[in-house]
Protein backbone atom coordinates (compact mmCIF):
# COMPACT_ATOMS: atom_id res chain seq x y z
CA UNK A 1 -10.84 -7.35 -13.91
CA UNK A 2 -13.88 -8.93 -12.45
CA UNK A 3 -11.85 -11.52 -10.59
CA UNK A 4 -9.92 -8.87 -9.28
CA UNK A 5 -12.74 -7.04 -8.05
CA UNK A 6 -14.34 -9.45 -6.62
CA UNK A 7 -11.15 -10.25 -4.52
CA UNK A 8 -10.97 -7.10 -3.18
CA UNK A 9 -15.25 -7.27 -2.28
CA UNK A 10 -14.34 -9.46 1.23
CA UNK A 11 -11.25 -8.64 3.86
CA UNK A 12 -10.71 -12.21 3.54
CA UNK A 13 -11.60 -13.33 0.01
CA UNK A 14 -11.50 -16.53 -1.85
CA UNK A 15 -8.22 -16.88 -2.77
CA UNK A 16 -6.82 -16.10 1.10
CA UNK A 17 -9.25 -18.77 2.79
CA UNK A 18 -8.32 -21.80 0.18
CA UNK A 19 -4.89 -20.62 1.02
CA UNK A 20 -5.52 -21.03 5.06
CA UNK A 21 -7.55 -24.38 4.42
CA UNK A 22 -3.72 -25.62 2.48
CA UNK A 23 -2.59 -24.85 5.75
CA UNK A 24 -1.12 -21.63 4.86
CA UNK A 25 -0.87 -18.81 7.91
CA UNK A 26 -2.01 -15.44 7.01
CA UNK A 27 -0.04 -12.40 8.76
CA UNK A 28 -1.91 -9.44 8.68
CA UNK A 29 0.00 -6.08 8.70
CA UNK A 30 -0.85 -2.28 7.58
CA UNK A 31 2.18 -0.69 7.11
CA UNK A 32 4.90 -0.50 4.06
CA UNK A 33 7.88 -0.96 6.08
CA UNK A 34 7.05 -4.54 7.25
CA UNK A 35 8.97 -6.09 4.18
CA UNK A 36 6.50 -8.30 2.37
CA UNK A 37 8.87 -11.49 1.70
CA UNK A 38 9.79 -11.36 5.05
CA UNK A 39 6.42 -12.64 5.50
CA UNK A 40 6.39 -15.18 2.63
CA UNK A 41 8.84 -17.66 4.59
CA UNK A 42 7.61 -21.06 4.80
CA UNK A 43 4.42 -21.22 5.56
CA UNK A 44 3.70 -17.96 6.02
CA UNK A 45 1.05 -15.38 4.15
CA UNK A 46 1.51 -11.65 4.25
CA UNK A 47 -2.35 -9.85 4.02
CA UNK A 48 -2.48 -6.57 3.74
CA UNK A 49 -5.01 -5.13 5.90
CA UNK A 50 -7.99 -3.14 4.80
CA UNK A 51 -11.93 -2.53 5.22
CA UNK A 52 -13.73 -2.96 2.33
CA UNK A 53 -17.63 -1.52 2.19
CA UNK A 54 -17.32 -0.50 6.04
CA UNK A 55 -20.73 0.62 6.42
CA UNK A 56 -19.53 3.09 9.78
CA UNK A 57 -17.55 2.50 12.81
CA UNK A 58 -19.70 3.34 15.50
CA UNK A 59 -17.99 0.56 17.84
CA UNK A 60 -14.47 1.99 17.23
CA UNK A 61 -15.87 5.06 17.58
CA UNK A 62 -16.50 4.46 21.41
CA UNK A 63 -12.56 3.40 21.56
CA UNK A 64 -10.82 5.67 19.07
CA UNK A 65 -11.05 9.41 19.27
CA UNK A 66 -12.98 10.93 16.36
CA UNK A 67 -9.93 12.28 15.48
CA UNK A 68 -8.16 9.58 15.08
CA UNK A 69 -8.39 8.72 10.81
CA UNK A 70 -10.84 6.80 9.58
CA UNK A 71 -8.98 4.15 8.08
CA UNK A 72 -7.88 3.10 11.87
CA UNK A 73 -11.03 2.94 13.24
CA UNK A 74 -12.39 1.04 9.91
CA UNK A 75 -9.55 -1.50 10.91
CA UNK A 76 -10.41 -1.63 14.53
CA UNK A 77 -14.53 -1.86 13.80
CA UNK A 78 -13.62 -5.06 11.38
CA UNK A 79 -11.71 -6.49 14.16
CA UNK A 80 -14.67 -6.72 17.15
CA UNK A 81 -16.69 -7.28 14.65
CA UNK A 82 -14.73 -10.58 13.90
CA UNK A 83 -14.04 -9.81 9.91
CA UNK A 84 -10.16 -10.85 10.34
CA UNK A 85 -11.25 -13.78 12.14
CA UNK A 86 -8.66 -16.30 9.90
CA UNK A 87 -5.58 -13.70 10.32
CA UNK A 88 -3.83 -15.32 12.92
CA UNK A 89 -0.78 -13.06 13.48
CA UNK A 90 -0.90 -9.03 13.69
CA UNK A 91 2.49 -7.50 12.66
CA UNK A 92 2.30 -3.73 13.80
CA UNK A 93 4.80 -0.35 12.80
CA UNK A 94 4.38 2.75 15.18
CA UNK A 95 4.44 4.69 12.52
CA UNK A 96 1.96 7.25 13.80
CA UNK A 97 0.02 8.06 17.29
CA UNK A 98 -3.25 6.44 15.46
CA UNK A 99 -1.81 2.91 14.15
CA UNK A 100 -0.17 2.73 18.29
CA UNK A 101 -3.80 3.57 19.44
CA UNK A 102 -5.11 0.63 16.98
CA UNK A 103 -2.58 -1.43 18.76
CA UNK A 104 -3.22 -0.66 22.22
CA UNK A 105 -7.18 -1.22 21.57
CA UNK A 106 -7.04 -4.45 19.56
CA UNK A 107 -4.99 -5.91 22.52
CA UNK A 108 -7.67 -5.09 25.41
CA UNK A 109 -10.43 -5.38 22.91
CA UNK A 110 -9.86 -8.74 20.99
CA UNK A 111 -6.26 -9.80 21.53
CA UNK A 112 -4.83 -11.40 19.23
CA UNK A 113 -2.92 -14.88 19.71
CA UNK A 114 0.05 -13.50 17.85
CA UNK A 115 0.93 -9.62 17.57
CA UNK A 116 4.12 -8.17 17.50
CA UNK A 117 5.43 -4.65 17.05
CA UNK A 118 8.27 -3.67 14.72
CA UNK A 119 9.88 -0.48 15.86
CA UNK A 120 10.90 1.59 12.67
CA UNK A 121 13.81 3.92 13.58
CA UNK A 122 13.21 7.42 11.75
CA UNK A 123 16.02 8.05 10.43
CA UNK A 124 18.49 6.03 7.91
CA UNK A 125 21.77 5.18 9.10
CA UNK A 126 24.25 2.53 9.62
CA UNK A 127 23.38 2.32 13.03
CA UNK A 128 19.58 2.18 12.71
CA UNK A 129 20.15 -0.34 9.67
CA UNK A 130 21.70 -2.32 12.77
CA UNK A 131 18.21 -1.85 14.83
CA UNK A 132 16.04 -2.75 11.84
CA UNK A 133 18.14 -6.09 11.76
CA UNK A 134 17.93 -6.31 15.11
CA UNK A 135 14.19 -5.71 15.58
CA UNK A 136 13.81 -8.35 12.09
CA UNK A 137 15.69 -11.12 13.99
CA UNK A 138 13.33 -10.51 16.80
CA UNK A 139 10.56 -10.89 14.86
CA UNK A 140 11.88 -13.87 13.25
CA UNK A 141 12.37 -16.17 16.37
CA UNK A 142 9.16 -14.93 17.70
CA UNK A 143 7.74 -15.93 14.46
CA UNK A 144 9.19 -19.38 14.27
CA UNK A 145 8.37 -19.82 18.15
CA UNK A 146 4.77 -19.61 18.08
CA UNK A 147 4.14 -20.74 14.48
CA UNK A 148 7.25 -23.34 14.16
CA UNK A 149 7.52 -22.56 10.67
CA UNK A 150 10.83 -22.16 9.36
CA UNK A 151 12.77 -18.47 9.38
CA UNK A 152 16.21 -19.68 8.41
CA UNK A 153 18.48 -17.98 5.85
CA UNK A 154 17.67 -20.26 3.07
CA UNK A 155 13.86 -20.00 3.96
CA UNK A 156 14.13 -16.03 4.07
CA UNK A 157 16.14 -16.54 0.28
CA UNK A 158 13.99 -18.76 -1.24
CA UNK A 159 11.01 -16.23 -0.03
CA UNK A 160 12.59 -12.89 -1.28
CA UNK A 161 13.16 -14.86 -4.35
CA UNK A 162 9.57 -15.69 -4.84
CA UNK A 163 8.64 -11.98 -3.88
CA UNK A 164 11.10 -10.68 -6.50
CA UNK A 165 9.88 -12.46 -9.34
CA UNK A 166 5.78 -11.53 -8.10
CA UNK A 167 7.47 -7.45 -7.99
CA UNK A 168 9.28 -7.60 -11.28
CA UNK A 169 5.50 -8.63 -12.34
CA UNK A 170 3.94 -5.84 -11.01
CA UNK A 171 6.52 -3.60 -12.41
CA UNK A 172 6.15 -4.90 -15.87
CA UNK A 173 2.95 -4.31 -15.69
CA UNK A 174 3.53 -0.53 -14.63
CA UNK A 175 5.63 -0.39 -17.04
CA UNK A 176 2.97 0.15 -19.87
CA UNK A 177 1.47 3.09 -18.02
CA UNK A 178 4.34 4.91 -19.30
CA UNK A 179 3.36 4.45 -23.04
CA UNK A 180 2.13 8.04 -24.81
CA UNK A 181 -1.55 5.63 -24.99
CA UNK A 182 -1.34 3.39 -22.30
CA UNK A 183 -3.04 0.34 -22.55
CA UNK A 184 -4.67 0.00 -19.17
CA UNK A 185 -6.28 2.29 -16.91
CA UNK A 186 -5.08 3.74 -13.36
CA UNK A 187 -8.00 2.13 -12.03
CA UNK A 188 -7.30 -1.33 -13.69
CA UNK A 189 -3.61 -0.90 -12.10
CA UNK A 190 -4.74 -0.06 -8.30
CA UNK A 191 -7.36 -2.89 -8.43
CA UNK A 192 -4.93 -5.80 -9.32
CA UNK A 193 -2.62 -3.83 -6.79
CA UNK A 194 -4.53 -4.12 -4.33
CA UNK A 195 -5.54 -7.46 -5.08
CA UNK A 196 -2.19 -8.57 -5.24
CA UNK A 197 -1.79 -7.03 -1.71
CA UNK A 198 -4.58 -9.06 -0.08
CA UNK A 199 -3.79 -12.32 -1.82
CA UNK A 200 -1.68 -15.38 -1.62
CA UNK A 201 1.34 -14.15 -4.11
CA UNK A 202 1.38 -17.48 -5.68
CA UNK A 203 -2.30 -18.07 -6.30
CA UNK A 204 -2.96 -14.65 -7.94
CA UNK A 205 0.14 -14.73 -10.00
CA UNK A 206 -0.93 -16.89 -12.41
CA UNK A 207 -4.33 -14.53 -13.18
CA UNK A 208 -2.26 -11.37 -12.70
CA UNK A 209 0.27 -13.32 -15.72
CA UNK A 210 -3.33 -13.53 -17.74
CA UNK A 211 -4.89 -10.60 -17.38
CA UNK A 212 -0.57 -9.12 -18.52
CA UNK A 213 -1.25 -10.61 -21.71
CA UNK A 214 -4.68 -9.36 -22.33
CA UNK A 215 -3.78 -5.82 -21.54
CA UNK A 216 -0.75 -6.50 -23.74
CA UNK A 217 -2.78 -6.49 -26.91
CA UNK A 218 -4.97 -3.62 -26.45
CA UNK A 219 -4.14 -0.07 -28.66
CA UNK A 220 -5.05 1.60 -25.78
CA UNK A 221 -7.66 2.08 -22.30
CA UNK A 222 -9.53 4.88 -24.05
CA UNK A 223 -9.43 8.62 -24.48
CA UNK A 224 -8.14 11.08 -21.47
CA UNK A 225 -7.76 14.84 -21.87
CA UNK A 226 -4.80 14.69 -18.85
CA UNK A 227 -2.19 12.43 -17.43
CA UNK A 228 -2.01 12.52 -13.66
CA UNK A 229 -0.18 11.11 -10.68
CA UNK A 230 -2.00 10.13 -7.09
CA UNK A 231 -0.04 10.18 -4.08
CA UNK A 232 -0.50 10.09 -0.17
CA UNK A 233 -1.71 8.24 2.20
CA UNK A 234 -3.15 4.30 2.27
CA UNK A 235 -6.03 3.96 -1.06
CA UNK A 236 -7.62 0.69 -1.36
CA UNK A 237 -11.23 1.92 -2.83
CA UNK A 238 -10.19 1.95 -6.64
CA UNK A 239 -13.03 3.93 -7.14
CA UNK A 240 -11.55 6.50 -6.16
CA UNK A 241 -9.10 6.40 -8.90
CA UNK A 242 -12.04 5.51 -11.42
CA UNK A 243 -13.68 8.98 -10.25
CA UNK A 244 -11.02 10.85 -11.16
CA UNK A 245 -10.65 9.16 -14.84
CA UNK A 246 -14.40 9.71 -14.95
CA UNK A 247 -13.27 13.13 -15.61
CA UNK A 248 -10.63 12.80 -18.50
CA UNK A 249 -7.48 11.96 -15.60
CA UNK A 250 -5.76 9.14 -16.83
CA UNK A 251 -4.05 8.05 -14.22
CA UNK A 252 -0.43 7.03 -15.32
CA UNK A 253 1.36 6.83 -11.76
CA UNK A 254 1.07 6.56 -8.17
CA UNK A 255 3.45 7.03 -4.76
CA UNK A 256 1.19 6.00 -1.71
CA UNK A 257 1.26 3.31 0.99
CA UNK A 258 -0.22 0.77 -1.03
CA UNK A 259 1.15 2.20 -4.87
CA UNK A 260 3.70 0.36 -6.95
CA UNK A 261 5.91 3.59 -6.86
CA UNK A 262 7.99 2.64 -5.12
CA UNK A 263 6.98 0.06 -3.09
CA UNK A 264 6.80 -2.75 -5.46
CA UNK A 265 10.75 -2.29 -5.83
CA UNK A 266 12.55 -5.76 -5.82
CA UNK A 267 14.89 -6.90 -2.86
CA UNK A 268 18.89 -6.01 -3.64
CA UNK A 269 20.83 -9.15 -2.09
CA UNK A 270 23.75 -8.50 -0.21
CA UNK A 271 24.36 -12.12 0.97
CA UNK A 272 22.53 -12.08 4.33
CA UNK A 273 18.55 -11.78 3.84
CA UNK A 274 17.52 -10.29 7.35
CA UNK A 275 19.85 -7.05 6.33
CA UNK A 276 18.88 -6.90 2.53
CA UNK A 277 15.16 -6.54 4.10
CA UNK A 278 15.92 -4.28 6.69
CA UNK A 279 17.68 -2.03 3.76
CA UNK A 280 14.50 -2.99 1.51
CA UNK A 281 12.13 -2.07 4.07
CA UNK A 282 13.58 1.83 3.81
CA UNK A 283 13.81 2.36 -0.40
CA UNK A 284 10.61 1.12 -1.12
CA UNK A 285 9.09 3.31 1.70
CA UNK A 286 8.77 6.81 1.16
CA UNK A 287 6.91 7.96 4.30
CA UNK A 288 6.60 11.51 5.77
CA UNK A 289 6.93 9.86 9.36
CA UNK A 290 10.70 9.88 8.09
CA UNK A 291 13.35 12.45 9.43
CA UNK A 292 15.65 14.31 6.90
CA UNK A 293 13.77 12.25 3.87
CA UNK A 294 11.78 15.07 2.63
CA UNK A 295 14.06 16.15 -0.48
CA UNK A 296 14.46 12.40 -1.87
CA UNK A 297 10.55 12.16 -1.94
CA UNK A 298 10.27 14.87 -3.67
CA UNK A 299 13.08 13.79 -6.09
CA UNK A 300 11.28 10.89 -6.57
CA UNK A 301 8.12 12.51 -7.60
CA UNK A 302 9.67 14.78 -9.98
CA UNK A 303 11.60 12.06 -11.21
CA UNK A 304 8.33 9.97 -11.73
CA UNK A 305 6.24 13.01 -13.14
CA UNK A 306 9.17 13.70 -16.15
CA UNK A 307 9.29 9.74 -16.68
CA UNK A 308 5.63 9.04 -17.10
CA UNK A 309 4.87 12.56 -18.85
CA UNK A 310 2.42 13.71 -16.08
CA UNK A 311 0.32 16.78 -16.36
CA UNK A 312 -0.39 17.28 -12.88
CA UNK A 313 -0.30 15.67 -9.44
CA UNK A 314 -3.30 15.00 -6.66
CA UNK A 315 -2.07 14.62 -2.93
CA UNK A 316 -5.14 12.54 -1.34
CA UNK A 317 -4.96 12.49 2.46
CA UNK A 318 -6.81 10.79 4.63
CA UNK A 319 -8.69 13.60 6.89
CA UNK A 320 -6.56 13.92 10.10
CA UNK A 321 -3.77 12.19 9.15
CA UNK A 322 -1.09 13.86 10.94
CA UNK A 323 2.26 12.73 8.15
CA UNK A 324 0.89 13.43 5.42
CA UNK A 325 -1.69 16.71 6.01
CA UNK A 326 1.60 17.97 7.64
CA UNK A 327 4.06 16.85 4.45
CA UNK A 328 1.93 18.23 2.40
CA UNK A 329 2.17 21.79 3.07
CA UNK A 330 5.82 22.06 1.90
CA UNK A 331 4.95 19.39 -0.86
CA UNK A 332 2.41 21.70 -2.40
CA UNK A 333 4.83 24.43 -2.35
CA UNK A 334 7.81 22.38 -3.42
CA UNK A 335 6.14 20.92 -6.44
CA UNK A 336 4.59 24.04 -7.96
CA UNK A 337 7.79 26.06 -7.21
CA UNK A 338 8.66 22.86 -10.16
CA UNK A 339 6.26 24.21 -12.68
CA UNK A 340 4.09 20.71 -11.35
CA UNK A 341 0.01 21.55 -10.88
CA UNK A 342 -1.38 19.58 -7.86
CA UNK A 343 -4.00 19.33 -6.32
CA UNK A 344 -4.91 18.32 -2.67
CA UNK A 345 -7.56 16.53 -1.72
CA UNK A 346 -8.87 15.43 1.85
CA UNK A 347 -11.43 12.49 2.30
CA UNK A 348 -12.36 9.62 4.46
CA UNK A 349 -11.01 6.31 4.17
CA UNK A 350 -14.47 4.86 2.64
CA UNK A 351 -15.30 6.94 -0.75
CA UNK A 352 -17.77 9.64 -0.24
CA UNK A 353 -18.43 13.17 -1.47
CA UNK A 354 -18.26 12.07 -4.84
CA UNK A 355 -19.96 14.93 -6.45
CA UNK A 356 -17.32 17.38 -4.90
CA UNK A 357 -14.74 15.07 -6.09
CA UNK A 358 -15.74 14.73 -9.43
CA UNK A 359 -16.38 18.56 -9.59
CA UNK A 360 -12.67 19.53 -7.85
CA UNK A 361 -10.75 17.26 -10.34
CA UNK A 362 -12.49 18.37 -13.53
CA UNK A 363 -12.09 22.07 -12.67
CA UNK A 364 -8.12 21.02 -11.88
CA UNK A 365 -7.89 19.52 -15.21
CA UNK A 366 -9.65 22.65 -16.83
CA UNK A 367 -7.21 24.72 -15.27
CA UNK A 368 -4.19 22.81 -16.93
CA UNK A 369 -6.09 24.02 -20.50
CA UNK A 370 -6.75 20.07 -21.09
């Protein structure tokens, strides 16, 4: 767990820059639907984007409305203040008003040398499976144009290959969450996530493989009075989830931008790897910003809720994000018209208000009778 931490202490750590000095060429990216193994090919190093210990963001602040979230303007303050100096590619979704606005000032403010947007259609069809292809083969030859690293067929094969077996890792590990006394901790599970997210794949595999077999042994992560599911919108503080369990949660699942549920799913083949990512990109992304998509969400969370015998669920949204403060009015509904307890919560992207936290999830547990 340490290493893990420690990982996650830097927005570039350890791991990332001996992978750069191998001559390896980080992509950064903050959004699920740019398909991970698309960004494995060749040389290439997919980095999830995030701000860890961002003290404020009084520079963005001048840029960025104060309405814009937190977790934009914590990505934009990093940026002028030269933190993602090593990324040397931005890959962008418009998948809300604020992540364009991060766009637009990034460019003016400290352009990068390689940025690209991937327009996301809203909808899932066969024609806007077409556009996703489309806009991946774009992205492709832009790649391999500025980078010269090879996007080929067989490269984009031999990458989802190497992604799969990294997933099916992941999953295994999730796996054991499902066990009546599960042998690691939500907060154990969200920091080798998100350690795995801001890592070379291969580098942190083999610790990810050792810490698997350590977990493997233990009876169990301790005592919990409740089993709860997190969901919403991006969560890279872990301590977060380690507040919560600080009051008797154990926290057995999770559905959010960065959470294994789904989005740790491994690619289906269909003989032509540009269109078995553009198909990927939309089942392991369950995002409010989609139209018509509200019902399988929610099937998936009552799906996940009877398969890891969850107590209750707790909706954390970033404070004026627009999806998911919006989705979650009907979710709310939806899931307690299930028999399902949740609880919403609202915070900042950088952990704060812990008191109130600790104090709202206790009194939610009390109220289950646990």
């Amino acid at each position: 767990m340490k290493l893990f931490q420690e990982l996650l202490e830097n927005p570039q750590n350890q791991l990332f820059e001996q992978a750069v000095a191998d001559g390896r060429i980080p992509i950064g990216y903050s959004c699920s639907f740019v398909p991970e193994a698309f960004l494995m090919a060749d040389k290439l190093m997919p980095v999830r984007l995030h701000a860890p210990g961002v003290a404020g963001t009084e520079t963005a602040d001048i840029y960025l409305s104060n309405f814009i979230c937190t977790y934009t303007r914590s990505l934009l303050e990093f940026a002028i203040d030269d933190r993602f100096d090593l990324i040397q590619g931005w890959v962008f979704v418009p998948s809300c008003a604020h992540m364009q606005r991060l766009y637009d000032n990034l460019e003016y403010l400290n352009k990068p040398k390689f940025s690209h947007v991937l327009d996301v259609p809203r909808k899932v069809t066969d024609a806007t499976i077409a556009w996703q292809i489309e806009e991946l083969t774009m992205l492709a030859d832009k790649l391999s144009a500025h980078f010269d690293v090879d996007m080929s067929d067989a490269s984009l094969m031999t990458a989802i290959d190497e992604w799969n077996n990294f997933a099916a890792v992941i999953q295994s590990i999730g796996e054991l969450r499902k066990k009546s006394a599960p042998p690691i901790t939500g907060t154990e599970f969200h920091t080798l996530l998100m350690a795995a997210l801001v890592s070379p794949k291969n580098m942190i595999l083999p610790k990810i493989l050792d810490f698997q077999q350590a977990v493997e042994k233990r009876d169990n992560a301790g005592e919990f009075r409740a089993r709860l599911m997190v969901m919403g919108s991006h969560l890279h503080d872990p301590d977060f989830i380690k507040i919560i369990e600080s009051q008797g949660g154990l926290v057995v699942a999770d559905l959010f931008c960065s959470g294994s549920i789904p989005g740790f799913k491994t690619v289906e083949l269909n003989g032509n790897p540009i269109k078995s990512l553009a198909e990927h990109s939309f089942k392991k992304t369950l995002c409010p910003r989609m139209m018509e998509d509200f019902d399988r969400r929610l099937k998936t969370i009552i799906d996940t809720v009877k398969e890891y015998k969850v107590d209750g669920v707790v909706i954390e949204i970033i404070k004026f994000c627009d999806l998911w403060g919006v989705d979650s009015m009907s979710m709310v509904s939806a899931l307690r018209k299930e028999g399902i307890p949740v609880l919403k919560l609202e915070r900042e992207y950088s952990m704060g208000g812990e008191g109130q936290l600790r104090t709202r999830v206790q009194a939610f547990i009390e109220s289950m009778g646990k």
